[in-house]
Each structure stands twice: as structure tokens, then as C-alpha cells.
N, C-alpha and C. Protein backbone atom coordinates (compact mmCIF):
# COMPACT_ATOMS: atom_id res chain seq x y z
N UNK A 1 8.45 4.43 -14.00
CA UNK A 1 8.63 3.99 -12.64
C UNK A 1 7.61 2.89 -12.35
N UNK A 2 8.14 1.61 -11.40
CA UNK A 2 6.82 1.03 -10.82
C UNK A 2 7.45 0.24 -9.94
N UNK A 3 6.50 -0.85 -9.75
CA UNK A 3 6.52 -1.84 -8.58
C UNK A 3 7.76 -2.82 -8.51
N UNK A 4 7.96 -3.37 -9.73
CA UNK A 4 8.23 -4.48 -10.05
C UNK A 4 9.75 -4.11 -9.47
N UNK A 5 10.79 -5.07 -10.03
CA UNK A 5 12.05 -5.70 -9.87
C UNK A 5 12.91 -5.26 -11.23
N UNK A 6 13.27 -4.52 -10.76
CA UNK A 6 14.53 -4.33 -11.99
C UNK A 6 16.09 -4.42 -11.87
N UNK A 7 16.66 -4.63 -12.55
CA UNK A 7 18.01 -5.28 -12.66
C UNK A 7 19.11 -4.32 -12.16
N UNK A 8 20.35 -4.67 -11.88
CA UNK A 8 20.84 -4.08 -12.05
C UNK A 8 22.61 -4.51 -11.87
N UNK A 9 23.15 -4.80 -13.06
CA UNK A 9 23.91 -6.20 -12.59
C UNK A 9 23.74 -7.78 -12.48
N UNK A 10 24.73 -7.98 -11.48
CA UNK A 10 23.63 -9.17 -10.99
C UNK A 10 22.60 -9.29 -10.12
N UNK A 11 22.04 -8.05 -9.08
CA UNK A 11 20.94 -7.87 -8.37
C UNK A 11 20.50 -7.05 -8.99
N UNK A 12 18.91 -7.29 -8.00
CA UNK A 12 17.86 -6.87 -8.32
C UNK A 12 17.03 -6.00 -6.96
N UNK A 13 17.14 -4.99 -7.97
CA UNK A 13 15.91 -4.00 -6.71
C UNK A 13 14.69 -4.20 -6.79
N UNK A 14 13.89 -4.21 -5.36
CA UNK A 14 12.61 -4.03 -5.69
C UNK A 14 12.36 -3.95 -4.38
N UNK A 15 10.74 -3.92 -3.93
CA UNK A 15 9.66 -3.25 -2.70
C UNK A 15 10.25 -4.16 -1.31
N UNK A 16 10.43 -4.18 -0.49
CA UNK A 16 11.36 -5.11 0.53
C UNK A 16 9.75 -5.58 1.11
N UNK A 17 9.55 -6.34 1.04
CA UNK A 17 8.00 -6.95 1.07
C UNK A 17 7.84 -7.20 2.61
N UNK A 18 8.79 -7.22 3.49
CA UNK A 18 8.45 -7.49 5.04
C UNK A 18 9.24 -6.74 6.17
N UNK A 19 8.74 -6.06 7.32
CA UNK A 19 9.27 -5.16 8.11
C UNK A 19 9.20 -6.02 9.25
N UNK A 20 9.28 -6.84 9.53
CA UNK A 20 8.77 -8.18 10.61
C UNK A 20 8.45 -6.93 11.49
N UNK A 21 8.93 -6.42 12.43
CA UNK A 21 8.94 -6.01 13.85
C UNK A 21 7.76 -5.10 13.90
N UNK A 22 7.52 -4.29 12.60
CA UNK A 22 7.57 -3.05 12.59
C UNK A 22 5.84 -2.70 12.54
N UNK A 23 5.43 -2.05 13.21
CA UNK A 23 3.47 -1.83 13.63
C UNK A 23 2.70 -0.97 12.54
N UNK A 24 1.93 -0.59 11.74
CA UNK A 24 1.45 0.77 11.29
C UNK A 24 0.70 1.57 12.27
N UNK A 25 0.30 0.85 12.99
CA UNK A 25 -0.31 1.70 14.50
C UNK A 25 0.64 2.93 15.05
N UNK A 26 2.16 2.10 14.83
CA UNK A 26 3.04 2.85 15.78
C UNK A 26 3.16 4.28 14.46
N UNK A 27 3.40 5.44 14.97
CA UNK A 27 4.12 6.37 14.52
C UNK A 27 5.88 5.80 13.91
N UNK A 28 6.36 5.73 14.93
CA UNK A 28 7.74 5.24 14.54
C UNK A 28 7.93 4.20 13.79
N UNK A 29 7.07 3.41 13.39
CA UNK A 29 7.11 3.08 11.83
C UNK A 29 7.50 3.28 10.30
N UNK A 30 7.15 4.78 10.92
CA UNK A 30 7.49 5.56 9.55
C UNK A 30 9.05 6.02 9.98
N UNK A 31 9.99 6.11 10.94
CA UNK A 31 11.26 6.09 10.65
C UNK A 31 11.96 4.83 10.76
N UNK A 32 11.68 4.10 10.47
CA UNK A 32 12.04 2.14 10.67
C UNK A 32 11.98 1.71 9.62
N UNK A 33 11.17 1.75 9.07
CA UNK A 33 10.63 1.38 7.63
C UNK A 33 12.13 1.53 6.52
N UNK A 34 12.53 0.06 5.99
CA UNK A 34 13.12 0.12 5.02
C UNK A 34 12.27 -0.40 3.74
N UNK A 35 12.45 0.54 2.99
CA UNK A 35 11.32 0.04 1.51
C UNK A 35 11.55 -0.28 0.46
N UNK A 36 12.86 -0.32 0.21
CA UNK A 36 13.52 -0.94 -0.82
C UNK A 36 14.42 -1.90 -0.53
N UNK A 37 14.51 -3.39 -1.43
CA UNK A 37 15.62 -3.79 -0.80
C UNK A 37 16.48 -4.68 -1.98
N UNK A 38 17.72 -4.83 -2.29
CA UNK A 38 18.65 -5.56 -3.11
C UNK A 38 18.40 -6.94 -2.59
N UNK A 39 18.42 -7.69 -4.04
CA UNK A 39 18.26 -9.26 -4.01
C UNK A 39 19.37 -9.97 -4.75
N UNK A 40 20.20 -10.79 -4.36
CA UNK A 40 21.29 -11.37 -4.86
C UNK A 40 20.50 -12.84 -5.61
N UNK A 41 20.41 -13.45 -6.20
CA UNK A 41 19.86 -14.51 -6.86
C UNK A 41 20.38 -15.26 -6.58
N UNK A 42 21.56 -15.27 -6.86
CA UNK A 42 22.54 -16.72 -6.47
C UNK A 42 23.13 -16.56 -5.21
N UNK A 43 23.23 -16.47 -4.31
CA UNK A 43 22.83 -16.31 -2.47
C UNK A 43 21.38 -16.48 -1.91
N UNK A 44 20.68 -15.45 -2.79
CA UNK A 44 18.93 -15.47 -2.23
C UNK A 44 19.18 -14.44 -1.04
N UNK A 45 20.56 -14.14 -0.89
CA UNK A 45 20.69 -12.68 0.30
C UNK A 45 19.53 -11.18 -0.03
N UNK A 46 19.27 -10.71 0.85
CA UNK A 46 18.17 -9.47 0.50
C UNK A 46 18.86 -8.26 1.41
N UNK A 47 19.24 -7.41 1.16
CA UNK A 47 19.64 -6.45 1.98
C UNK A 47 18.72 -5.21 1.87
N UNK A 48 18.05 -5.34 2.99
CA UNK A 48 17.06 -3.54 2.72
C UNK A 48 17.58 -2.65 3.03
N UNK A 49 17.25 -1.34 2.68
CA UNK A 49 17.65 -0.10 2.47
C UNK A 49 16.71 0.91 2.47
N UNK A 50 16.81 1.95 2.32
CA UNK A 50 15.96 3.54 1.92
C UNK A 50 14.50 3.19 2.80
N UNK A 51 14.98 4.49 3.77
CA UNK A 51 13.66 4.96 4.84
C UNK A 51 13.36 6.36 4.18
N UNK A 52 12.47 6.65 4.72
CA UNK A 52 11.84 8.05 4.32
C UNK A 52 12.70 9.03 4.34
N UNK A 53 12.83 9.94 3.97
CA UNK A 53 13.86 10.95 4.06
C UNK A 53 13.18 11.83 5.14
N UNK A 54 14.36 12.70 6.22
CA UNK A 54 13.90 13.67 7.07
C UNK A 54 12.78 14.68 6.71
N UNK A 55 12.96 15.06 5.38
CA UNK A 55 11.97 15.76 4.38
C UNK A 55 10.48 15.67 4.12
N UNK A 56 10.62 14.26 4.05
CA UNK A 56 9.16 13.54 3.39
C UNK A 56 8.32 13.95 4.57
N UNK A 57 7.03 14.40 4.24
CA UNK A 57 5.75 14.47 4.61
C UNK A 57 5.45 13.03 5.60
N UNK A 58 5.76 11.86 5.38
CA UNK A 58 5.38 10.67 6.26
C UNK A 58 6.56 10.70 7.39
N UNK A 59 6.84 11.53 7.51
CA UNK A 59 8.12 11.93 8.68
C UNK A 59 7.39 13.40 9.36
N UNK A 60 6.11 13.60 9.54
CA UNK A 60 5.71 14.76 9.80
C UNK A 60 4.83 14.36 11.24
N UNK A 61 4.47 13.59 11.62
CA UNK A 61 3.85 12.71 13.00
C UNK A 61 2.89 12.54 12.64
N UNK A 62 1.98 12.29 11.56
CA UNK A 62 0.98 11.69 10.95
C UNK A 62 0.58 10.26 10.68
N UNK A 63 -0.68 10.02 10.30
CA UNK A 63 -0.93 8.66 10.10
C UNK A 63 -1.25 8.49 8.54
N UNK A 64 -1.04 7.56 7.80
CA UNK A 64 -1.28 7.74 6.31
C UNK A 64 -1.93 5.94 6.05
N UNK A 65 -2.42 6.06 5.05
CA UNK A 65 -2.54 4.58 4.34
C UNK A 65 -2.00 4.43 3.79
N UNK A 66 -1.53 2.79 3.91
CA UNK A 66 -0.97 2.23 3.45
C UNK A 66 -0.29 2.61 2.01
N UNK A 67 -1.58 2.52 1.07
CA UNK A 67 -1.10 2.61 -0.50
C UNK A 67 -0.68 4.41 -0.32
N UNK A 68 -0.77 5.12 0.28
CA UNK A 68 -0.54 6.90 0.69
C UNK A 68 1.33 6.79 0.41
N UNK A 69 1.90 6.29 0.51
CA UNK A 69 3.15 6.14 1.04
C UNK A 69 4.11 5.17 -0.15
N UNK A 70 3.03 3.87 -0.18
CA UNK A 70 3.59 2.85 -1.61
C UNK A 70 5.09 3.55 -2.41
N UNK A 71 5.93 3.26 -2.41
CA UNK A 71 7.16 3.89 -2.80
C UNK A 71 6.78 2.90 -4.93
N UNK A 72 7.55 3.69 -5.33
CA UNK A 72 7.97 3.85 -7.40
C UNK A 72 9.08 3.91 -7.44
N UNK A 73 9.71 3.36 -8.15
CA UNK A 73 11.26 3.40 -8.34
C UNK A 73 11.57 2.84 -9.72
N UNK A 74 12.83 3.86 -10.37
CA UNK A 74 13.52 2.89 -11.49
C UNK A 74 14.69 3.07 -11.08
N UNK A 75 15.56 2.90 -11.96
CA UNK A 75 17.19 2.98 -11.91
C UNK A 75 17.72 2.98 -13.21
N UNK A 76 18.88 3.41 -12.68
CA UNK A 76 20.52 3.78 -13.93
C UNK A 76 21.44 3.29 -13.96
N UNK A 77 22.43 3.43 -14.17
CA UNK A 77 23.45 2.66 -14.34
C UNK A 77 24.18 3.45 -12.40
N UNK A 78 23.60 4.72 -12.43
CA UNK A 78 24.28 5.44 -11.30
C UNK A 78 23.07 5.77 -9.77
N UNK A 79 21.98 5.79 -10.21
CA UNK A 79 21.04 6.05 -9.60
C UNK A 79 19.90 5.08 -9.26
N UNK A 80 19.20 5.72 -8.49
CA UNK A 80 17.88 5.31 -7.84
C UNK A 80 16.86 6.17 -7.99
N UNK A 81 15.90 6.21 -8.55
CA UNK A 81 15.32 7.53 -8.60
C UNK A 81 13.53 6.95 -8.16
N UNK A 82 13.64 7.24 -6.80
CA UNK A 82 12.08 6.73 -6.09
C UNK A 82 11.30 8.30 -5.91
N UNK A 83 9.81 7.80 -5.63
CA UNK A 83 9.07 8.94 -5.09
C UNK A 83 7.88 8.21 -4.38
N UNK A 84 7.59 8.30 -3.18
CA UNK A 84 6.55 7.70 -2.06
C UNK A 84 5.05 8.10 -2.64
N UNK A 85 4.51 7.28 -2.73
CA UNK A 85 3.18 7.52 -3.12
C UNK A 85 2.50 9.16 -3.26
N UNK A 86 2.44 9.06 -2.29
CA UNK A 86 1.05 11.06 -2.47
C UNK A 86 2.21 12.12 -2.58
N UNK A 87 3.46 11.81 -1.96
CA UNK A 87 4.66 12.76 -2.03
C UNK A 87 4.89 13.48 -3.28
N UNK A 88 4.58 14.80 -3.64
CA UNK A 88 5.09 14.92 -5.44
C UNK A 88 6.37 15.68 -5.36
N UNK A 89 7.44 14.45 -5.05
CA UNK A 89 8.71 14.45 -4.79
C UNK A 89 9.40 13.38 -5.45
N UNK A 90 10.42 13.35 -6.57
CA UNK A 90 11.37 12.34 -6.67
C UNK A 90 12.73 12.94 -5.98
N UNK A 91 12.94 11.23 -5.27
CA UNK A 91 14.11 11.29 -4.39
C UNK A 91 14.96 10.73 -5.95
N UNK A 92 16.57 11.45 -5.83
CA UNK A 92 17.93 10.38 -6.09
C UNK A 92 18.95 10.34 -5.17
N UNK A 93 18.89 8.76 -5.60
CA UNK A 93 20.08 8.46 -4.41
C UNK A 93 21.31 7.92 -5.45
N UNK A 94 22.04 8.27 -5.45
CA UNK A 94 23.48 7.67 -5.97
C UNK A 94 23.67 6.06 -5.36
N UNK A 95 24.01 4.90 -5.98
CA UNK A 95 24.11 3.64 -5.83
C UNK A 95 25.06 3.18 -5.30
N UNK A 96 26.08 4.26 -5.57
CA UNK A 96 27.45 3.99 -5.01
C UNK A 96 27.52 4.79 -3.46
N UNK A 97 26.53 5.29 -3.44
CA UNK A 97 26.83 6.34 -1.88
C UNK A 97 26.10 5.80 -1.24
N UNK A 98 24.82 4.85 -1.63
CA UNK A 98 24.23 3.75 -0.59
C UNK A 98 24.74 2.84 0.11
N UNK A 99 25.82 2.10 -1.03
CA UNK A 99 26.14 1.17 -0.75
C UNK A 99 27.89 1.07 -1.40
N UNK A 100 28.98 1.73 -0.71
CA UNK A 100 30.12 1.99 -1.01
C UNK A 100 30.86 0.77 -1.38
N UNK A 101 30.56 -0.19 -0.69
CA UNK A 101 31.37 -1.67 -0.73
C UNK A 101 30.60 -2.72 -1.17
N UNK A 102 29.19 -2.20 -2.02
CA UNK A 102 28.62 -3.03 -2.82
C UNK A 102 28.98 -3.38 -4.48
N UNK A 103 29.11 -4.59 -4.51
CA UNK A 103 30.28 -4.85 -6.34
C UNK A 103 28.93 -5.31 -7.06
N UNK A 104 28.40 -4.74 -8.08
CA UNK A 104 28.11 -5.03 -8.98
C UNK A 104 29.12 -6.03 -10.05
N UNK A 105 28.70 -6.75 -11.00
CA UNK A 105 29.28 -7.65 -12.16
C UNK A 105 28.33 -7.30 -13.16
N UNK A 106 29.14 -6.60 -14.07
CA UNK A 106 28.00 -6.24 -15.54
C UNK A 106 28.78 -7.31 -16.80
């Protein structure tokens, strides 16, 4: 698992690097927060995705640091398989149930 950008198709997942609006002061940050996001190359389109799950500990009314939270991720041909920093939790998300009307080209 890590930081970086990995393939998948013709996009690429990786850390969605900007929340414009969004405060760490505020609490509700932590349900706003999209942290992953798909990159089309040839568009340069970015679509973010995946907030904390109802589950996760940073959904508990707490304050955390920054790197506390830092999301890991790889992928499959079918999956997503992240886990939030201090969380000793891996999430999977199915690729096709994120994003139903998203076309991959392999």
C-alpha cells in the first residue's frame, strides 16, 4: 500500500491533494473530506471520491492530525483496498459499485 498513483486502465488513483472549502478546525471536515480521487490523463478531469466511512474512528467528534488520518491505498483489477492512517482497519470498496457508469479501457 502507499501514497503514490497507481493505474488502473486508463486512470489513475491517488490522494485528491485539495478540499478547497473544507477547514481542519471544523469538525465537519471529517464528513466532507473526499480523499481519494481518479485522474483521466488525456482530459486532466479529477473526480474525487471516498469519505470516511460511518465506522471510522475520525467520524467519532474528535480532532486528529493531520498525518493521524493520511489514507494507503492499492488496487485490483476489482477493488480498492484503503486504510486511514492510525485506523487498524482495511476498507474494500468494489470499483464498479463506486463508480457504476465509470468505463475503464484495458
Amino acid at each position: 500500500m502507499g501514497y503514490g498513483m497507481e493505474k488502473h486502465g486508463e486512470k489513475y488513483l491517488y490522494l485528491n491533494p485539495k478540499n478547497p472549502d473544507l477547514k481542519y478546525s471544523d469538525l465537519q471536515f471529517y464528513n466532507d473530506i473526499r480523499l481519494l480521487a481518479w485522474l483521466d490523463p488525456e482530459t486532466g478531469e479529477k473526480t474525487p471520491f471516498i469519505q470516511f466511512p460511518e465506522t471510522s474512528i475520525f467520524r467519532s467528534g474528535r480532532y486528529f492530525f493531520r498525518d493521524s488520518w493520511s489514507p494507503v491505498f492499492t488496487l485490483d483489477d476489482k477493488n480498492i483496498y484503503i486504510t486511514f492512517g492510525i485506523e487498524p482497519t482495511i476498507y474494500i470498496r468494489g470499483i464498479s459499485t463506486l463508480f457504476p457508469n465509470f468505463q475503464f479501457i484495458t
